[in-house]
N, C-alpha and C. Protein backbone atom coordinates (compact mmCIF):
# COMPACT_ATOMS: atom_id res chain seq x y z
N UNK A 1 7.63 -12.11 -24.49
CA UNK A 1 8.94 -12.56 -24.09
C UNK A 1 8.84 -13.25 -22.74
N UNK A 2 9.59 -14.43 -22.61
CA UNK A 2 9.55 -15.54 -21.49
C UNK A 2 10.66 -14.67 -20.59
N UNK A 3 10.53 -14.84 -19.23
CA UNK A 3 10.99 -14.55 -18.27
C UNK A 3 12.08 -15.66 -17.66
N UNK A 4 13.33 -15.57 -18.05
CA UNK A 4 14.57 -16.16 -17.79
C UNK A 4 14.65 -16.99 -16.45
N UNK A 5 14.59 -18.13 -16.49
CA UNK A 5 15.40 -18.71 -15.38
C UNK A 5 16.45 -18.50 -14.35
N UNK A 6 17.65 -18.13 -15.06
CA UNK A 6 18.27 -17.18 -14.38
C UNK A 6 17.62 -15.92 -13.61
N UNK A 7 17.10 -15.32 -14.14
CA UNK A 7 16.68 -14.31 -12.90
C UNK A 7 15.59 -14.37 -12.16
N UNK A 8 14.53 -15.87 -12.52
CA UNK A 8 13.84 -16.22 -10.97
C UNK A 8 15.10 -17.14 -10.15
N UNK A 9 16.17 -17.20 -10.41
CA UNK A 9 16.98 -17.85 -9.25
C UNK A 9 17.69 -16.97 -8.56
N UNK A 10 17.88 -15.57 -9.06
CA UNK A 10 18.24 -14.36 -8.41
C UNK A 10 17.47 -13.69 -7.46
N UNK A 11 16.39 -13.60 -8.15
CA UNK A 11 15.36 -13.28 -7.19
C UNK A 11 14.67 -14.09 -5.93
N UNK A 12 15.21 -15.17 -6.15
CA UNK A 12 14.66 -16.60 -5.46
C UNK A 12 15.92 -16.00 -3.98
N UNK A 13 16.89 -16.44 -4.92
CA UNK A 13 18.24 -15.93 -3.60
C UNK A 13 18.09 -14.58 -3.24
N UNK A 14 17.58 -14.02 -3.26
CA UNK A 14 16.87 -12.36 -2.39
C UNK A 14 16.14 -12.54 -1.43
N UNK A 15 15.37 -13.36 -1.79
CA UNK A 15 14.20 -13.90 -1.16
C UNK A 15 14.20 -14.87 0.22
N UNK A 16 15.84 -15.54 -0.28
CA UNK A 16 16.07 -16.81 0.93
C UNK A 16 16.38 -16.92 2.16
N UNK A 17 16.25 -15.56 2.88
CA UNK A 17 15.99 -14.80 4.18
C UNK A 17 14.54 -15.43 4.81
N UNK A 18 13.92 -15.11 3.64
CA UNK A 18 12.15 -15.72 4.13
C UNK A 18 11.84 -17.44 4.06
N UNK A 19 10.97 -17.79 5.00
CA UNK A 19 10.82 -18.97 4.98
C UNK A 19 9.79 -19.00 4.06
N UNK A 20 9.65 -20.46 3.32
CA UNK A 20 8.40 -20.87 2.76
C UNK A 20 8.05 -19.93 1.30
N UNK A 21 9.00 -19.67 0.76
CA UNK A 21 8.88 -18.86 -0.54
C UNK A 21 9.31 -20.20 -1.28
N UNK A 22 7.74 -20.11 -2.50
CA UNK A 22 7.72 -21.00 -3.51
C UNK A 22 7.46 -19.93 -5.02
N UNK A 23 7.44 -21.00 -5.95
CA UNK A 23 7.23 -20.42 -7.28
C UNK A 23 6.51 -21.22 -8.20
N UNK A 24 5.47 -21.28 -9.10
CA UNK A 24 5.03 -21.68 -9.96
C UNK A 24 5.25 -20.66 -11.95
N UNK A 25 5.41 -21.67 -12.38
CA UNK A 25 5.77 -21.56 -14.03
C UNK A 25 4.28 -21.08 -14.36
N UNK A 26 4.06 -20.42 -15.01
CA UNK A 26 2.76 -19.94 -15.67
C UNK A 26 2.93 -19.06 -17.33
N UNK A 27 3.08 -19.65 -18.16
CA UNK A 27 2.93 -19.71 -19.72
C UNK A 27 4.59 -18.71 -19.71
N UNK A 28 5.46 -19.19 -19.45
CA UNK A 28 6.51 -18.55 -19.37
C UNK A 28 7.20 -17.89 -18.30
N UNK A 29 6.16 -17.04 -17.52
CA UNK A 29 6.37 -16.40 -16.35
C UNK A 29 6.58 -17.35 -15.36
N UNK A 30 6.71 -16.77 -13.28
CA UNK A 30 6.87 -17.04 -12.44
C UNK A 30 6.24 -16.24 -11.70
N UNK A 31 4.70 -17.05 -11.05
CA UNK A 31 4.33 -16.30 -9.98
C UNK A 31 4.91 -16.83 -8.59
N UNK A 32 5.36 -15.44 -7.88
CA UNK A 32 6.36 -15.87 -6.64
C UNK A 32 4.69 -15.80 -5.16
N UNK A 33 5.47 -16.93 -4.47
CA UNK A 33 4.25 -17.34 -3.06
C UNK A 33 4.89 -17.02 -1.94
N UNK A 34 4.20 -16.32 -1.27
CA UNK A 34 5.00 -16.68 0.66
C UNK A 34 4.03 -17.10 1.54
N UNK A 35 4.51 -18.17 1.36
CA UNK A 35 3.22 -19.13 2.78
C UNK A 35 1.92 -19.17 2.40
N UNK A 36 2.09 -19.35 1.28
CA UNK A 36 0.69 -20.13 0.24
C UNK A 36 0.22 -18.84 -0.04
N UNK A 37 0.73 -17.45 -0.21
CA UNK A 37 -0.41 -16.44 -0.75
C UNK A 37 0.53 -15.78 -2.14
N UNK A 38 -0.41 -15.71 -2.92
CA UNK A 38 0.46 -14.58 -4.26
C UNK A 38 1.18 -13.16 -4.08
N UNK A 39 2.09 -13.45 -3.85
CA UNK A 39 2.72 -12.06 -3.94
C UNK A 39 2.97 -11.09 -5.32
N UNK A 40 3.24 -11.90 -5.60
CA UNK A 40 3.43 -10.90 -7.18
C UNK A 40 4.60 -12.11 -7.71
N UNK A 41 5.76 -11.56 -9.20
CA UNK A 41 5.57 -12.51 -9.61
C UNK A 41 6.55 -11.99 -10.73
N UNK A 42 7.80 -12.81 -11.71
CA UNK A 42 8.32 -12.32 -12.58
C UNK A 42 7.58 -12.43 -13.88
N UNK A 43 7.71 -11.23 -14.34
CA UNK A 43 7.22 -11.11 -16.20
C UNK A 43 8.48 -10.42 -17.08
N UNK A 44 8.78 -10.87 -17.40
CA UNK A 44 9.64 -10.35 -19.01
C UNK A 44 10.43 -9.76 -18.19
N UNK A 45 11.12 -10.68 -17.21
CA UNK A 45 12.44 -10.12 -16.08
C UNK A 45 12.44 -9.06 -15.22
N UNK A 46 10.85 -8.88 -15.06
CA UNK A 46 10.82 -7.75 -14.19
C UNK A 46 10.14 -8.40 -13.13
N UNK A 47 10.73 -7.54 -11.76
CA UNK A 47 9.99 -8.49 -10.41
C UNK A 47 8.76 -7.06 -10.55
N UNK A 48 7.65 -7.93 -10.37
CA UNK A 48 6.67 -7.34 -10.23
C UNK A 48 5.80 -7.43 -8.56
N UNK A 49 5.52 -7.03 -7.81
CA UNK A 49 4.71 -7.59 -6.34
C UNK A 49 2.85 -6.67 -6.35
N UNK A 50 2.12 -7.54 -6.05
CA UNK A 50 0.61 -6.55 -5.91
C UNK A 50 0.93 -5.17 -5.14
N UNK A 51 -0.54 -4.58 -5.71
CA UNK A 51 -0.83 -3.56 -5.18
C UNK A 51 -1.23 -3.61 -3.51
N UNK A 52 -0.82 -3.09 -2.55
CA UNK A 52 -0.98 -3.30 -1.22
C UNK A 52 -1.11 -2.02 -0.63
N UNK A 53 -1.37 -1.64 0.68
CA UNK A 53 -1.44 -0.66 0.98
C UNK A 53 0.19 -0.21 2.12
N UNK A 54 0.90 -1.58 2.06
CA UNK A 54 2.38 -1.61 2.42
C UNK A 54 2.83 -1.54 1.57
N UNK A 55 2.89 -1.94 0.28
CA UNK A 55 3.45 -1.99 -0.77
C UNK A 55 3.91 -0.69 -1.18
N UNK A 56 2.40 -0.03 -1.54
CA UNK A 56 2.59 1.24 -1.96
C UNK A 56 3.15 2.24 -1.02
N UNK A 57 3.02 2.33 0.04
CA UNK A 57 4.01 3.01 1.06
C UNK A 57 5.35 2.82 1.19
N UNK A 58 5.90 1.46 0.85
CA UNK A 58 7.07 1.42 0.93
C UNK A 58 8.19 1.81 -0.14
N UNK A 59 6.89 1.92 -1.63
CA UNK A 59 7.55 2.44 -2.73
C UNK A 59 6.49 3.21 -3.19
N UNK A 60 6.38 4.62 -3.12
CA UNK A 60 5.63 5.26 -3.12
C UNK A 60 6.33 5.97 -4.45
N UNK A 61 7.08 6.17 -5.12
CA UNK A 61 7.90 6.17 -6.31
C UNK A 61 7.91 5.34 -7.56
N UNK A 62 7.68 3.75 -6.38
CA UNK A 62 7.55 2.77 -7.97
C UNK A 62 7.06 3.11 -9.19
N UNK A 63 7.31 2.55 -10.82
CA UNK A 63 6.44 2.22 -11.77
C UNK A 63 5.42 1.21 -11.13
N UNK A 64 4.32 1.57 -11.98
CA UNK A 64 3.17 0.44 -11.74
C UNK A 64 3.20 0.10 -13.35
N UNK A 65 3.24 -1.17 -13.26
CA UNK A 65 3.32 -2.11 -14.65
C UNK A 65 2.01 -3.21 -15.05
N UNK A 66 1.94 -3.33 -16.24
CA UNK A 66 1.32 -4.59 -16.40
C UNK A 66 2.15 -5.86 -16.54
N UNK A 67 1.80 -6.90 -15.97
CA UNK A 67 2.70 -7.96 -15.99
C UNK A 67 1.88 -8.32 -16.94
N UNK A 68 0.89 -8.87 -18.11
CA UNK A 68 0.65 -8.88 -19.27
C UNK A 68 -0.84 -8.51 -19.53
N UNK A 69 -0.88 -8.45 -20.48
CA UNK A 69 -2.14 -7.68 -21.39
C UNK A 69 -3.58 -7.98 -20.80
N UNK A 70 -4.57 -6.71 -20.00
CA UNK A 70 -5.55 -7.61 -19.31
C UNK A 70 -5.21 -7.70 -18.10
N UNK A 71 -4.38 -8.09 -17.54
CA UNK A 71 -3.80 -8.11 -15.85
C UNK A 71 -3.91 -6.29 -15.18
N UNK A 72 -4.60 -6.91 -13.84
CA UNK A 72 -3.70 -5.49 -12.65
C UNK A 72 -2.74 -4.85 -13.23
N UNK A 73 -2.63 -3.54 -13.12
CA UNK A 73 -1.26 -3.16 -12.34
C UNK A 73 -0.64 -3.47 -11.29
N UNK A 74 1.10 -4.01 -11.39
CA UNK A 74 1.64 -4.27 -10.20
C UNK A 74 2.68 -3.23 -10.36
N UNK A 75 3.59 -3.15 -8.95
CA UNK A 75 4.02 -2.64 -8.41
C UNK A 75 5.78 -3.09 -9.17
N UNK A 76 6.51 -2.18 -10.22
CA UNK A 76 7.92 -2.88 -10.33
C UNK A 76 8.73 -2.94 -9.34
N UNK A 77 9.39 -3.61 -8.73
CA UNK A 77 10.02 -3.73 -7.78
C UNK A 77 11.94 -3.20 -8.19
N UNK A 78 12.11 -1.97 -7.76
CA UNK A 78 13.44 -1.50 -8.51
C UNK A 78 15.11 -2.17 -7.64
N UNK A 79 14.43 -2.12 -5.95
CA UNK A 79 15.63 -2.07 -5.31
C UNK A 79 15.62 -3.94 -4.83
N UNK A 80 15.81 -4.99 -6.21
CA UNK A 80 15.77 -6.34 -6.20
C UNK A 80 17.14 -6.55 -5.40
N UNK A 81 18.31 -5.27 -5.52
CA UNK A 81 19.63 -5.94 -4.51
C UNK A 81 19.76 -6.09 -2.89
N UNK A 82 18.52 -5.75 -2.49
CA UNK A 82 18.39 -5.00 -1.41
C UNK A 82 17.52 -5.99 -0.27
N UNK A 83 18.08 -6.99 0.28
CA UNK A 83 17.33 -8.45 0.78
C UNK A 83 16.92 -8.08 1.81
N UNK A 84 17.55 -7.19 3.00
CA UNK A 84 16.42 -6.46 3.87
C UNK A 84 15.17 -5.90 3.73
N UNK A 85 15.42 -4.90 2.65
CA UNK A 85 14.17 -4.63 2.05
C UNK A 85 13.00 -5.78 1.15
N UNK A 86 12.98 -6.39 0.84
CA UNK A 86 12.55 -7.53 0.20
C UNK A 86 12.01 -8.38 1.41
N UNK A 87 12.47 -8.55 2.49
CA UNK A 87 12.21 -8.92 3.41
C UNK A 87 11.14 -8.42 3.69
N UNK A 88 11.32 -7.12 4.41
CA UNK A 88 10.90 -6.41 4.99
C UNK A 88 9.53 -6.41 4.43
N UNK A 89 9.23 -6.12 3.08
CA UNK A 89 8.06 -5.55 1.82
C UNK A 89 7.16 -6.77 1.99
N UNK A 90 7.98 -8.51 2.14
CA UNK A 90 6.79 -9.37 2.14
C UNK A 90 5.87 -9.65 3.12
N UNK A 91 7.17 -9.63 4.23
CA UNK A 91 6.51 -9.50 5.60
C UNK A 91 5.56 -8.26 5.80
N UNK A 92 5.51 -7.06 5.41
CA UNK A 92 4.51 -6.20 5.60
C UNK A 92 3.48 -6.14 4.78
N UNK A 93 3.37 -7.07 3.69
CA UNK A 93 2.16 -7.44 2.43
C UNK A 93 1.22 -8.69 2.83
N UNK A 94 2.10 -9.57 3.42
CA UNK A 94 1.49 -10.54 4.05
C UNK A 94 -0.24 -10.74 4.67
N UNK A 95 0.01 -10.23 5.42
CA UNK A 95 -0.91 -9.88 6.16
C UNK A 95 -2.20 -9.19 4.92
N UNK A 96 -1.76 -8.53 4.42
CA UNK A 96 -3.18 -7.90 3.70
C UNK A 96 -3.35 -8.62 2.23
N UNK A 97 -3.08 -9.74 2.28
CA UNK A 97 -3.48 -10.08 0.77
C UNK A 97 -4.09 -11.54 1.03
N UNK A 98 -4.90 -11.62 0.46
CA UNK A 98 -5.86 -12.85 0.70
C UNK A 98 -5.52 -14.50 0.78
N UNK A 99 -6.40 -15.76 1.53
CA UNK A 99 -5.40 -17.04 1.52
C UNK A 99 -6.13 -17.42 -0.11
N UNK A 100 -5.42 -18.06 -0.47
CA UNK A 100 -5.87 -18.41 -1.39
C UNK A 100 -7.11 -19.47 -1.58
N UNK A 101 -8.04 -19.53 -2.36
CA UNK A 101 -9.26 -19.89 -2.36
C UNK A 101 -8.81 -21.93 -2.89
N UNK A 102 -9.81 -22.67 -1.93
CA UNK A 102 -9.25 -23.91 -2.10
C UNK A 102 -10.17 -24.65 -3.72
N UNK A 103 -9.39 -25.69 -4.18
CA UNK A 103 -9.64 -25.64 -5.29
C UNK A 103 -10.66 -26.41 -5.05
């Protein structure tokens, strides 16, 4: 199941606190970027974000999901109404997740 448009524009507007948040289409899905690094990413309408060592502290409760068959576990992201927090989660992931490798 494809991951709705509508709710990467919801999640997009959560997000629009942060500067420099992009998105790429990937076989249905949306992997979400902040300042050129992968954060995690919608699958089958669920916000999903990597495994981090902020991450997991900040939701130490989360489900951990597969965003599809073969992939990591990521992190479901439950409290999507919550734009401080969302804030807060990228800005403290930032830092520990890698630049991306040039093509």
């Amino acid at each position: 199941m494809a991951s709705s448009k509508e709710y990467l524009d919801f999640v997009l507007e959560q997000l629009s606190e942060l500067e420099d948040i992009s998105y790429r289409t990937m076989m249905g899905e949306y992997i979400i970027y902040y300042r050129g690094k992968v954060m995690g990413g919608i699958y089958d309408d669920r916000f999903l974000v990597k495994q981090t060592k902020s991450s997991l502290k900040m939701m130490p409760d989360a489900d951990l999901e597969l965003p599809y068959e073969g992939a990591k576990e990521m992190i479901m992201v439950d409290d999507v109404d919550n734009r401080d927090f969302l804030k807060d989660l990228f800005e403290a992931m930032y830092d520990e997740l890698p630049v991306p490798k040039k093509k």
